[in-house]
Protein backbone atom coordinates (compact mmCIF):
# COMPACT_ATOMS: atom_id res chain seq x y z
CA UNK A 1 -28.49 -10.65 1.14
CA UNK A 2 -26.47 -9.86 -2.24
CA UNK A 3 -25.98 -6.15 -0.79
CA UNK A 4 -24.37 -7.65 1.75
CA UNK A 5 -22.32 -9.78 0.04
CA UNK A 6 -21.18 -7.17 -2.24
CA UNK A 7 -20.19 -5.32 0.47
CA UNK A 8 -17.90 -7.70 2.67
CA UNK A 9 -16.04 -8.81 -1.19
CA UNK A 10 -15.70 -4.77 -1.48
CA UNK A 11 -14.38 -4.05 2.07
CA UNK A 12 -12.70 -7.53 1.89
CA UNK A 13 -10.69 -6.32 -1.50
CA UNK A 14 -10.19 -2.89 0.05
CA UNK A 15 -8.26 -4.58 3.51
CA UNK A 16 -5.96 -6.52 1.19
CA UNK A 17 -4.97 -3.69 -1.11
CA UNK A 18 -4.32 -1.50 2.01
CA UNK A 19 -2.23 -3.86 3.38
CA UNK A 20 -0.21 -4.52 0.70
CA UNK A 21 0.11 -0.64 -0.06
CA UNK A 22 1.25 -0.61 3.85
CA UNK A 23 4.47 -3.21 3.01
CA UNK A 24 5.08 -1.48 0.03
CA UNK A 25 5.61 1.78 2.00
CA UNK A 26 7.33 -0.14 5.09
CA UNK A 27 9.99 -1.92 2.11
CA UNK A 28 10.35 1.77 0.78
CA UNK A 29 13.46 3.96 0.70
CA UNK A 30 11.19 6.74 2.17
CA UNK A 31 12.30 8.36 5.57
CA UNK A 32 10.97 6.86 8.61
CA UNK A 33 8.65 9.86 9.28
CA UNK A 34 6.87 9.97 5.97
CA UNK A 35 6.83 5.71 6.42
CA UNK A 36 4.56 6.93 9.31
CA UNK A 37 2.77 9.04 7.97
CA UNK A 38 1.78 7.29 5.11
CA UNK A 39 1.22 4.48 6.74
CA UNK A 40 -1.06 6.05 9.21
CA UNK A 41 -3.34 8.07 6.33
CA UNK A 42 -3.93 4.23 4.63
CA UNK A 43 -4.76 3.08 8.16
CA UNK A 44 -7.42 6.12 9.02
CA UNK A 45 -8.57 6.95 5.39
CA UNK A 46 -8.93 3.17 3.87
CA UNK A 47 -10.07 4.47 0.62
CA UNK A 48 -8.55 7.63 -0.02
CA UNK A 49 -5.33 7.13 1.64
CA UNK A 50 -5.01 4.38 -0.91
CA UNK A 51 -5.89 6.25 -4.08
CA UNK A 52 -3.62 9.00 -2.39
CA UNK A 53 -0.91 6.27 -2.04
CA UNK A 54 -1.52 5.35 -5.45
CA UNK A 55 -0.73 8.74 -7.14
CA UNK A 56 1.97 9.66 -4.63
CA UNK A 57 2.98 7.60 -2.13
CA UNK A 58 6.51 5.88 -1.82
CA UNK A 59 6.95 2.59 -3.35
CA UNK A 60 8.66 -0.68 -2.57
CA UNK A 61 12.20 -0.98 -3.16
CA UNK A 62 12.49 -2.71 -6.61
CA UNK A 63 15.41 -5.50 -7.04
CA UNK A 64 18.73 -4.22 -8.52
CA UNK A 65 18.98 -4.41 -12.27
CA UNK A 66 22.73 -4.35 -12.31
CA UNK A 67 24.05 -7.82 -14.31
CA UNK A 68 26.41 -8.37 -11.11
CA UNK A 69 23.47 -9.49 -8.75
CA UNK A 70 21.58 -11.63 -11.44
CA UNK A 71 24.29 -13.91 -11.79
């Protein structure tokens, strides 16, 4: 019973963090073919498409830090 538990928290945790690694590469400034791509490793390797991701995949686009769009 607490294997199983364990388990469903683990592959719970592991569908959220893929999914959110999935908008960050959608919200990227990547090309539309390595969007795909990376997108589609996450999707068939759950685990290692994310550490993958994590070392070299494209991230989100981060907000502008010019003093203009703050104000």
């Amino acid at each position: 019973m607490i294997k199983s538990l364990y388990g469903s928290v683990a592959g719970l945790i592991i569908l959220l963090l893929d999914i959110w690694a999935i908008v960050s590469v959608v919200r990227s400034d990547a090309s539309s073919g390595k969007k795909l791509l990376w997108s589609l490793a996450i999707l068939i390797f759950p685990v290692l498409g994310l550490i993958a991701w994590g070392f070299a995949g494209p991230r989100g686009i981060t907000p502008p830090s010019s003093s203009e769009h703050s104000k």
